[in-house]
Protein backbone atom coordinates (compact mmCIF):
# COMPACT_ATOMS: atom_id res chain seq x y z
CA UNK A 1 95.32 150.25 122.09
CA UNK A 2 92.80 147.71 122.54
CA UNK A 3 93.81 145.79 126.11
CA UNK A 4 94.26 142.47 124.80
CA UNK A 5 97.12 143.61 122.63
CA UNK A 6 98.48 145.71 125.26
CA UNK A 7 98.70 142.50 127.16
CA UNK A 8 99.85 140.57 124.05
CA UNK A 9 102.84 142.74 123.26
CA UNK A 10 103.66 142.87 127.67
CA UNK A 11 103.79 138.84 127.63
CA UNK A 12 106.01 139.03 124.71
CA UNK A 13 108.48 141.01 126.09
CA UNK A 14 108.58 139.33 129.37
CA UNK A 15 108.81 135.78 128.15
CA UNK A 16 111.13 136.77 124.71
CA UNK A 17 108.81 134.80 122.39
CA UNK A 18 105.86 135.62 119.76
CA UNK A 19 103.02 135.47 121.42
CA UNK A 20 99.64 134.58 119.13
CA UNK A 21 96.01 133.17 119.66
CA UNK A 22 95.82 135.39 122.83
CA UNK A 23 92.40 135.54 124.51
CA UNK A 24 90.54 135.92 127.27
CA UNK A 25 88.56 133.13 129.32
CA UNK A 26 85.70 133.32 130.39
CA UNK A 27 84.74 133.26 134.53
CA UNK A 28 87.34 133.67 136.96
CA UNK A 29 86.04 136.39 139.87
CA UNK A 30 88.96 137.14 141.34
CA UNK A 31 91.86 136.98 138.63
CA UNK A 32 92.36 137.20 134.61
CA UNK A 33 92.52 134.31 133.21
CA UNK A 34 94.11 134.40 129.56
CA UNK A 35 94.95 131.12 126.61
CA UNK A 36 97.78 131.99 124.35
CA UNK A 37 100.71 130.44 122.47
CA UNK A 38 104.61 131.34 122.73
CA UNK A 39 106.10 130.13 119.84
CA UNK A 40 103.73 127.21 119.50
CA UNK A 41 103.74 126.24 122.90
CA UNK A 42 100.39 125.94 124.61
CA UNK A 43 100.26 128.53 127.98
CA UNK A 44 97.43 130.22 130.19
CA UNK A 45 98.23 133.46 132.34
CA UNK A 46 96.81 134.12 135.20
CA UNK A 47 96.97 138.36 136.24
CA UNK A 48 95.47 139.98 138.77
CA UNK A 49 92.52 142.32 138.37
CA UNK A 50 93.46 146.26 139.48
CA UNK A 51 91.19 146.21 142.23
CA UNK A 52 92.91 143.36 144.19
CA UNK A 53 97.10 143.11 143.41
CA UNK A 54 99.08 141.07 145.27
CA UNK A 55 102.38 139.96 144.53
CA UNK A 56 103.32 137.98 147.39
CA UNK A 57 99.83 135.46 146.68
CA UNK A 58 101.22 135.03 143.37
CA UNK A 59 104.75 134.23 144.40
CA UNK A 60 103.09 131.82 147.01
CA UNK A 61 100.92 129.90 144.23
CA UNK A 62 103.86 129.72 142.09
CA UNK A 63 105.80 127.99 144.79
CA UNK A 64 102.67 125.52 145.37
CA UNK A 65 102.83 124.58 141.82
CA UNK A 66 106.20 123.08 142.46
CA UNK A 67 106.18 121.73 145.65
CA UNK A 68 102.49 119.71 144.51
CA UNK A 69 104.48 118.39 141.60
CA UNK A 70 106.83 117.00 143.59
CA UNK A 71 104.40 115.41 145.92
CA UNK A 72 102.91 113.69 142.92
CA UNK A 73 99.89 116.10 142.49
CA UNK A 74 99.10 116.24 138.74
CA UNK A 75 99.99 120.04 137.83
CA UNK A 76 100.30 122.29 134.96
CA UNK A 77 103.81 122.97 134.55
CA UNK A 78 105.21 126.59 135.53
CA UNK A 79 106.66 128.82 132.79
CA UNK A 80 107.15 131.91 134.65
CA UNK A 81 105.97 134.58 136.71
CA UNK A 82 106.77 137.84 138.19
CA UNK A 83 104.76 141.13 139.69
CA UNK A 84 104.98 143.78 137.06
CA UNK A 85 102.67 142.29 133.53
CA UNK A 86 100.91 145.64 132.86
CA UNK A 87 101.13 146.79 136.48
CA UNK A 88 99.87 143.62 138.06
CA UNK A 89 101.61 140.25 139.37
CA UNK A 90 101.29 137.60 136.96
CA UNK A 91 101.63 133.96 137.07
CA UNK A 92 102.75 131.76 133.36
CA UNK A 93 101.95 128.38 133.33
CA UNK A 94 100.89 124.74 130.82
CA UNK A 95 97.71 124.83 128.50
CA UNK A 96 96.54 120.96 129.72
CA UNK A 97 93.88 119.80 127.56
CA UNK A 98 90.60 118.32 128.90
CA UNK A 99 87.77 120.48 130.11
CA UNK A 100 87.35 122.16 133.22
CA UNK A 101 83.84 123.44 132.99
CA UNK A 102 81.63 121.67 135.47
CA UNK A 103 78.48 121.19 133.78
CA UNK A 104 80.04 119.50 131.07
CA UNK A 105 82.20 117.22 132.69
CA UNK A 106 78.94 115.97 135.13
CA UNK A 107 76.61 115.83 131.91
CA UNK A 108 78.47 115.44 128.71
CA UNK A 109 79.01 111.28 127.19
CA UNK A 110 82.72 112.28 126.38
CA UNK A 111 83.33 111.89 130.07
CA UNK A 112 80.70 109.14 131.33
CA UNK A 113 83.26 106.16 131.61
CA UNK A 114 85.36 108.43 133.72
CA UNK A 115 82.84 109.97 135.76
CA UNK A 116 82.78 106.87 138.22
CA UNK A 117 86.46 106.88 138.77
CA UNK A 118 86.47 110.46 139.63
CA UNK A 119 85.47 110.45 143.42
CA UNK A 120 88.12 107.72 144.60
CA UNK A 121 90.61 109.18 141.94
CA UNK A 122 90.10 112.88 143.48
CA UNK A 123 90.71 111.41 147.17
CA UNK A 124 93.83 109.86 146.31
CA UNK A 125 95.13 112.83 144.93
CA UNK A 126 94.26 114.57 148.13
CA UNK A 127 96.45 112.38 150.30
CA UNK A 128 99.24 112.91 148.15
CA UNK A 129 98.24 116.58 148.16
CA UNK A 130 98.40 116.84 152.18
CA UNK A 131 101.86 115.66 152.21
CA UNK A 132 103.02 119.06 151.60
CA UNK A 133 104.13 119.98 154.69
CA UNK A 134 103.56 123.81 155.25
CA UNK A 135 107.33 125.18 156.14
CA UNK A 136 107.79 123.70 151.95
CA UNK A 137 105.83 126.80 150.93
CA UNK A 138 106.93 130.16 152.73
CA UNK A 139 104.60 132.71 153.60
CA UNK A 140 101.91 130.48 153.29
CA UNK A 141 98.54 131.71 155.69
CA UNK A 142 97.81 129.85 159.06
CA UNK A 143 95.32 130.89 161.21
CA UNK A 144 91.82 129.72 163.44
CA UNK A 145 89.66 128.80 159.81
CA UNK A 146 86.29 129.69 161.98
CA UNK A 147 87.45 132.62 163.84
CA UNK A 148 88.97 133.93 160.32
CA UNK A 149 85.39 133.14 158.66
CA UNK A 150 83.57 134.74 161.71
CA UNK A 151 85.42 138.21 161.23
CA UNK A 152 84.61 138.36 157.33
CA UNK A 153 81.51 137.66 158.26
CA UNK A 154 81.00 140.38 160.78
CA UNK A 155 83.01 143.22 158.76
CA UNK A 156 80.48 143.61 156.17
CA UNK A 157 77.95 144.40 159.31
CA UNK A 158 75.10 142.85 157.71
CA UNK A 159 73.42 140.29 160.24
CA UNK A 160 72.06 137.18 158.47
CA UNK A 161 70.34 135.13 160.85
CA UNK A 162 70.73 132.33 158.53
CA UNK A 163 74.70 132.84 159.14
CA UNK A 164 73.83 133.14 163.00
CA UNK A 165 72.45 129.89 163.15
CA UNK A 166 75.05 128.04 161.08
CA UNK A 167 77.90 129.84 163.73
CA UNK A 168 76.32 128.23 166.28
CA UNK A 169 75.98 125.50 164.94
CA UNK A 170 79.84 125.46 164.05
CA UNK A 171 80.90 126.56 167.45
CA UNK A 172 78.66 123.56 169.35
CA UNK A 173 79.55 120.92 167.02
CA UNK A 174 83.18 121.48 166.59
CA UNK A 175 85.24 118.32 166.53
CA UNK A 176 88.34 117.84 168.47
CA UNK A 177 91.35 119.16 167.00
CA UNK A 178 92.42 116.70 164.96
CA UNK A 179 96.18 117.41 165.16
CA UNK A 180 96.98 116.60 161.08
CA UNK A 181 98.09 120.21 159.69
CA UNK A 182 99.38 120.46 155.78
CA UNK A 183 98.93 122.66 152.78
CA UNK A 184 95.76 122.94 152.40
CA UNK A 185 94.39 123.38 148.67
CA UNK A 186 91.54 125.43 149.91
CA UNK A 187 89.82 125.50 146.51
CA UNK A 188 89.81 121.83 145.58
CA UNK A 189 86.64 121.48 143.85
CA UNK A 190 84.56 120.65 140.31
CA UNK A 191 85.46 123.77 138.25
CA UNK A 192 89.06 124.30 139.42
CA UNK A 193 90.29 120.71 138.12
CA UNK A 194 91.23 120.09 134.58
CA UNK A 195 89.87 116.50 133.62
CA UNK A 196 89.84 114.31 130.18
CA UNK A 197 88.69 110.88 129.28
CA UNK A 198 91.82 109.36 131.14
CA UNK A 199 91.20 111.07 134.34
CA UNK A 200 92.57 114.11 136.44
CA UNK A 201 95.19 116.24 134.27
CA UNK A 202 95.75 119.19 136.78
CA UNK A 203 94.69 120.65 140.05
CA UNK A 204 94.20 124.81 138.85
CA UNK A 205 93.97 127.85 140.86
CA UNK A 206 96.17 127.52 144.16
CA UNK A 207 95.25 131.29 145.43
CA UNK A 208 93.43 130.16 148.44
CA UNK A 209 95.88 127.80 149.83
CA UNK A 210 97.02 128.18 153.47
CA UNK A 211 97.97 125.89 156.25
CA UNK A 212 95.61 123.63 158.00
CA UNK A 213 93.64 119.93 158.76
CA UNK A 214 93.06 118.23 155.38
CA UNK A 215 89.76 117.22 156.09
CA UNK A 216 89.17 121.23 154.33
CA UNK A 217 89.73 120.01 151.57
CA UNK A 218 87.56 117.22 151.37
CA UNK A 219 84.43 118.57 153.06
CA UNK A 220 85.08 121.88 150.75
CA UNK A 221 84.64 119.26 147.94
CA UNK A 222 81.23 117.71 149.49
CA UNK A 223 79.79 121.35 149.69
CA UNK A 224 76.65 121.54 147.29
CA UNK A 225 77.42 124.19 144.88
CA UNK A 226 80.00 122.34 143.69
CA UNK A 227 77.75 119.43 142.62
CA UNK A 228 75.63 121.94 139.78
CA UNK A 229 72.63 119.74 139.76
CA UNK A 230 74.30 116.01 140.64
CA UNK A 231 73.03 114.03 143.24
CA UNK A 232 76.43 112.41 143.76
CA UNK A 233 78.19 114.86 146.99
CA UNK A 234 81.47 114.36 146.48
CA UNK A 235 82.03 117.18 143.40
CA UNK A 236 79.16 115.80 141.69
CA UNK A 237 80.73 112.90 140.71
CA UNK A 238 80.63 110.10 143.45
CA UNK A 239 79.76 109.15 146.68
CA UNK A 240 81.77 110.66 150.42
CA UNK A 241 82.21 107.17 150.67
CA UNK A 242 83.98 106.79 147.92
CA UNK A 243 86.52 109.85 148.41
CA UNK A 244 87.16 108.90 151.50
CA UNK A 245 88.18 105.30 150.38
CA UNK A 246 90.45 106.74 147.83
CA UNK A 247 91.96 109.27 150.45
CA UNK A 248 92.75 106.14 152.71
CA UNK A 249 94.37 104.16 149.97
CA UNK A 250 96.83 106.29 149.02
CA UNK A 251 97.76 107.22 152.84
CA UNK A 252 95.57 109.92 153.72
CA UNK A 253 94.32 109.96 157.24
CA UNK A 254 90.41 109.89 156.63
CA UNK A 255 88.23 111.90 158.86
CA UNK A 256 84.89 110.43 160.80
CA UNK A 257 81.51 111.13 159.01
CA UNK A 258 80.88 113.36 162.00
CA UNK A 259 84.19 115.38 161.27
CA UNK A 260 83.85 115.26 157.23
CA UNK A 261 80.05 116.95 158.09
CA UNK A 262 81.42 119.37 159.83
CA UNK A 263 83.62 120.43 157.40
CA UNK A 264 81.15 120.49 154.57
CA UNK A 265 78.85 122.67 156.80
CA UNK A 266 81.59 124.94 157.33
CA UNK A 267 82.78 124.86 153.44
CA UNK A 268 78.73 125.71 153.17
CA UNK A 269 79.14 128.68 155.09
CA UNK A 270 82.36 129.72 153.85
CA UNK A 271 81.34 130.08 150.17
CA UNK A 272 78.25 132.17 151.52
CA UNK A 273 80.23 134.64 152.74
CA UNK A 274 82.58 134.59 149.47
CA UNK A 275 79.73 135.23 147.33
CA UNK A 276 78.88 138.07 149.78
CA UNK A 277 82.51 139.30 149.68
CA UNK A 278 82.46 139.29 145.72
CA UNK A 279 79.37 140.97 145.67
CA UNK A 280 81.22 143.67 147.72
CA UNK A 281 83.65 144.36 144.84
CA UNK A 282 80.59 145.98 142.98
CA UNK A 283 79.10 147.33 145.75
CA UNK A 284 82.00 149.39 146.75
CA UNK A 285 82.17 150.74 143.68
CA UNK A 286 86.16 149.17 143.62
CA UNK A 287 85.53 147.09 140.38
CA UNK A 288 81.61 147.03 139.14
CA UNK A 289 80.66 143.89 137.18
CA UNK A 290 77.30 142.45 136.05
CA UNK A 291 78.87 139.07 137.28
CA UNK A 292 79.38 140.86 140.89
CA UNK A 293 76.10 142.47 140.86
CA UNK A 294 74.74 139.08 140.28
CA UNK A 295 76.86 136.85 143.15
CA UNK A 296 75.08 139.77 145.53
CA UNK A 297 71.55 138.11 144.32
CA UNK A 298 72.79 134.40 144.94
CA UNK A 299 74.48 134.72 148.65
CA UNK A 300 70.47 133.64 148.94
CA UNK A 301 70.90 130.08 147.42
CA UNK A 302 74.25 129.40 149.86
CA UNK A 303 71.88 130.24 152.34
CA UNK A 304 69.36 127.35 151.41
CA UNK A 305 72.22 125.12 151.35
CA UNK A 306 73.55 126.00 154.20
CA UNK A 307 70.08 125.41 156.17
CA UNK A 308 69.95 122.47 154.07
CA UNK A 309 73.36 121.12 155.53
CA UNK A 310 72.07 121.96 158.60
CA UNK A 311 69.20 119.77 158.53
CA UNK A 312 67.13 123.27 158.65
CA UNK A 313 65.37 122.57 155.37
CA UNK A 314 64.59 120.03 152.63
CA UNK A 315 64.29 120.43 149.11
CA UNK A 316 60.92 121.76 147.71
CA UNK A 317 59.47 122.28 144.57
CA UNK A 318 58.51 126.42 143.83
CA UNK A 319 56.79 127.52 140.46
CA UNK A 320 58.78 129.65 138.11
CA UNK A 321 56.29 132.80 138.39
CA UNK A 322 57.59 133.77 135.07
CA UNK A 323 56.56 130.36 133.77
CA UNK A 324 53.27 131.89 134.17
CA UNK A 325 53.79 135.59 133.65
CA UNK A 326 52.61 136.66 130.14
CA UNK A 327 53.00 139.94 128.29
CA UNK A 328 50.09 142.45 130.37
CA UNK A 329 48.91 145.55 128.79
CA UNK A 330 51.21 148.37 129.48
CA UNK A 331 49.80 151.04 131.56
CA UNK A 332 48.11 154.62 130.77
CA UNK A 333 49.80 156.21 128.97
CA UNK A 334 52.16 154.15 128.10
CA UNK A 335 52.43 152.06 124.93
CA UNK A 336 53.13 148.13 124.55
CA UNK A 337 55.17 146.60 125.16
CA UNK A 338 54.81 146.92 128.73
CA UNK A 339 57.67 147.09 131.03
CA UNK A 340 57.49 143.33 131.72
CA UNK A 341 57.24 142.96 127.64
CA UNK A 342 60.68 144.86 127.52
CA UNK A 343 62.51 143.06 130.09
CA UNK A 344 61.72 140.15 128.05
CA UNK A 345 62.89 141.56 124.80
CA UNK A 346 66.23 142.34 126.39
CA UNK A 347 66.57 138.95 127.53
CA UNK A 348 66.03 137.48 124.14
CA UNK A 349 68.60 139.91 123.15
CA UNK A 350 71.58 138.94 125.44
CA UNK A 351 70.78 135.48 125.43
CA UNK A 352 69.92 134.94 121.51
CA UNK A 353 72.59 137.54 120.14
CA UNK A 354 75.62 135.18 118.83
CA UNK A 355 78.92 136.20 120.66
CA UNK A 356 82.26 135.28 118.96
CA UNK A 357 83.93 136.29 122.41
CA UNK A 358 83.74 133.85 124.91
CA UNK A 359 84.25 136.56 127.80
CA UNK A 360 81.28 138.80 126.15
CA UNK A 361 79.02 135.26 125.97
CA UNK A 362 79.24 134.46 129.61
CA UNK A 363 78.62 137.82 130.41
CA UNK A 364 75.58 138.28 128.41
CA UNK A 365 74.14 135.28 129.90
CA UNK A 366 74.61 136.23 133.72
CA UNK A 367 73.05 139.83 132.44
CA UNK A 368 70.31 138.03 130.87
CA UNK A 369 69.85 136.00 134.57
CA UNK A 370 70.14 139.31 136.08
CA UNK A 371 67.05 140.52 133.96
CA UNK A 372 64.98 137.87 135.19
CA UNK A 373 65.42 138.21 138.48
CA UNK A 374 64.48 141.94 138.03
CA UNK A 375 61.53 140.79 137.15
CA UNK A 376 60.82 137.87 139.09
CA UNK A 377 61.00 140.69 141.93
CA UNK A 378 58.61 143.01 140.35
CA UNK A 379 55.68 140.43 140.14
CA UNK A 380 56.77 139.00 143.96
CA UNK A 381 58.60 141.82 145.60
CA UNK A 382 55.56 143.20 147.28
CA UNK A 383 54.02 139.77 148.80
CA UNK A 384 57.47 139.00 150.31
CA UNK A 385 58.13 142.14 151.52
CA UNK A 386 54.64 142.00 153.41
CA UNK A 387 55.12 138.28 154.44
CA UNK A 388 58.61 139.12 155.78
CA UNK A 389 57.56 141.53 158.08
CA UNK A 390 55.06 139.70 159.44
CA UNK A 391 57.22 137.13 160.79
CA UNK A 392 59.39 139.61 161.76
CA UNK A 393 56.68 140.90 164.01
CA UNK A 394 55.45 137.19 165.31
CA UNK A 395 58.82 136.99 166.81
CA UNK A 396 59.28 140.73 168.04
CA UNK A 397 61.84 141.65 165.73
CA UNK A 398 62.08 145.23 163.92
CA UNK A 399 64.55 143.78 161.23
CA UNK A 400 66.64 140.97 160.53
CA UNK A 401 69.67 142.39 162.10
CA UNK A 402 67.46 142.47 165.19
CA UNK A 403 67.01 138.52 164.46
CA UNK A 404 70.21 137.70 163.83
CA UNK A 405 71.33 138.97 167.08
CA UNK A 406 68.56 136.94 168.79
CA UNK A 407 70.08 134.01 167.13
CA UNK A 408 73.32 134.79 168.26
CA UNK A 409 72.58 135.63 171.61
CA UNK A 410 70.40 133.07 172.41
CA UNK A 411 67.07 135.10 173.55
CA UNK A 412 64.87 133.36 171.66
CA UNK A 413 65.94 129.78 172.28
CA UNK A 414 62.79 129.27 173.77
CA UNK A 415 61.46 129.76 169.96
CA UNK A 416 63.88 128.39 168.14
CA UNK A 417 61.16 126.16 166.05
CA UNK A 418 59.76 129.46 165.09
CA UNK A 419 62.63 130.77 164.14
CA UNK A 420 64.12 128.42 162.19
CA UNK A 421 60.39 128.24 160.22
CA UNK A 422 60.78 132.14 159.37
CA UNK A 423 64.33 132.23 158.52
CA UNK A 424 63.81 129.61 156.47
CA UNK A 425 60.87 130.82 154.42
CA UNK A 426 62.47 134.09 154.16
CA UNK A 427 65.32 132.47 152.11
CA UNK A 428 63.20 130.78 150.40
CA UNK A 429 61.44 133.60 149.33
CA UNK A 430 64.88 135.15 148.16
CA UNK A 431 65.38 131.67 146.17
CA UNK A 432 62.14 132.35 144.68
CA UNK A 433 63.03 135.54 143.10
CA UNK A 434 67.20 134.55 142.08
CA UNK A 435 66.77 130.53 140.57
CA UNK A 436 63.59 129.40 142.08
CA UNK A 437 65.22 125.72 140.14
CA UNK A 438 67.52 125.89 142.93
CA UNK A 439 65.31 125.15 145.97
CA UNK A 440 64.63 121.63 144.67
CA UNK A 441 68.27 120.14 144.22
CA UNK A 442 69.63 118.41 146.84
């Protein structure tokens, strides 16, 4: 049985109703997310994936739901949830309408008269959001955000002296504790907020939330990849300015520009290392996925941002070398197409192929981005590898672990202009070969 009506005839029996229209969304990297009806009524599911069950998270996020609904956060309603759907905890809850895909909501005319509003509208529900106070939500995380970023960081053993300088940066810069501790949304950002004409309709995808200073949630919100393209910092749709004024209107304690930087560095940093971590779920072997294999390839463009929140690196314009590439003659004895030729062809295939699934659809297009990066390497893989170890060697470093450490401890202080020059054209070199498009947003 195929596993959509396995999970069709599971949600029936749990929630004693005829379940129809059931499908699978699109995205989502570290749950299932699923649209159905139950008996006409409009309802998404959110399941765990195999690799990564946890019961008590989606106990907590059901609990969230309620207690943000009675703090006047807009929220879909809850309809049930439990730990057994198939084997994994599940969480039931309201179909809203509006869109929730960022590129459309920052580009499309059905949302240009709300656009403006967003910013201030988003800080104001914020405020109303960090009146949860933590003991409302049991079981809900606490701990030292940095020292808890610092150890995921260091357990996948893979120095990045791009990561070494932002930690430093982190550590030196740190603002006073601020003393202001609520629930903190932790993923409150374009993407996981379901928006129409009239405004916000519902804050999505509580998983992440813990206990901690507010001012997460609004420098997680400033953090570049959340702005997919827009010049406007605060989710792509306004000015910090402006979310902070709507933070302070409806009550919210609003942090200093130094303290809301701080935070957006650190929000910069932290979704590095979450690409990194989700690129770990296919490197293990635990749960391979072309979307996976792909995050691995853009922990690269975090790193740009993250030198360019550190004032480390400003935007730049690099050629597409497949812009440029054309279909070469295929080698002796080998017929044409040419390796380069086929690469192409399979593109055109993923990305030209009509999809009635919407899962399948996204999924062909990150394979077809995966292609071109394959062969973005093969025409540049060779230059960068000889260009990287020649600043390695400038700066008496075997490898970039060696770096890193460097960075971290300090010994080449003396050279940090250098340093900061090659680990910056390093990941820009990376850039090059994943979205060279991204090195010029800023």
């Amino acid at each position: 049985m195929e596993l959509t009506d396995r999970v069709s005839e599971a949600l029936a029996a749990q929630l004693s109703g005829s379940v129809t229209g059931l499908r699978r969304l699109p995205g989502g990297a570290s749950r299932e997310t699923w649209s159905f009806d139950l008996d006409g009524r409009p309802l998404i599911l959110r399941r765990d994936t195999p690799s990564s069950p946890d019961p008590t998270a989606m106990g907590r996020e059901a609990a969230l739901l309620a207690a943000a609904a009675s703090a006047g956060v807009p929220v879909p309603t809850l309809a049930g949830h439990g730990d057994d759907l198939l084997g994994m905890p599940y969480l039931v809850m309201e179909r809203l309408e509006g869109e929730a895909i960022a590129r459309r909501l920052l580009r499309d005319d059905r949302f240009a008269a709300v656009r403006p509003r967003l910013a201030r509208g988003l800080g104001g529900i914020l405020a109303r959001l960090h009146t949860i106070a933590p003991d409302a939500v049991p079981g809900l995380p606490a701990g030292d955000p940095l020292t808890e970023l610092t150890e995921h960081y260091e357990a996948f053993d893979e120095p990045r002296p791009s990561v070494e300088l932002a930690l430093r940066w982190l550590r030196e810069n740190r603002p006073a504790p601020s003393g202001r501790v609520s629930v903190v949304h932790g993923d409150f950002r374009n993407g996981n907020l379901m928006i129409d004409e009239s405004g916000v309709r519902g804050v999505l995808d509580w998983e992440l939330a813990h206990a901690g200073d507010p001012a997460e949630d609004l420098g997680w919100l400033c953090v570049k990849a959340w702005r997919f393209g827009s010049p406007h910092p605060a989710g792509g749709f306004g000015s910090r300015e402006d979310l902070l004024a709507g933070y302070a209107d409806a009550g919210g304690a609003a942090p200093s520009e130094s303290e809301l930087h701080w935070w957006e560095v650190y929000g910069t940093l932290r979704w590095t290392i979450l690409c990194r971590h989700q690129a770990e779920r296919h490197l293990s072997g635990s749960e391979p996925s072309i979307e996976y294999a792909v995050l691995g390839r853009k922990v690269c463009e975090q790193e740009h941002d993250l030198l360019l929140a550190l004032g480390l690196a400003e935007p730049v314009e690099v050629a597409d070398v497949l812009d440029a590439a054309g279909e070469d003659a295929a080698p002796a004895p080998h017929d044409r197409p040419s390796a380069h030729g086929l690469l192409d062809a399979v593109t055109m295939f993923l990305v030209g192929t009509p999809q009635p699934d919407a899962h399948l659809r996204f999924h062909s297009r990150v394979a077809a981005g995966a292609l071109r990066i394959v062969r973005r390497e093969i025409l540049l893989g060779e230059a960068h590898r000889a260009a990287h170890a020649e600043r390695l060697k400038a700066l008496g470093c075997a490898d970039d672990a060696e770096l890193a450490m460097a960075v971290r401890e300090g010994t080449l202080d003396d050279r940090r202009d250098e340093v900061v020059a090659a680990v910056r054209a390093s990941v820009q070199d990376k850039v090059a070969v994943s979205d060279p498009a991204h090195l010029s947003t800023r």
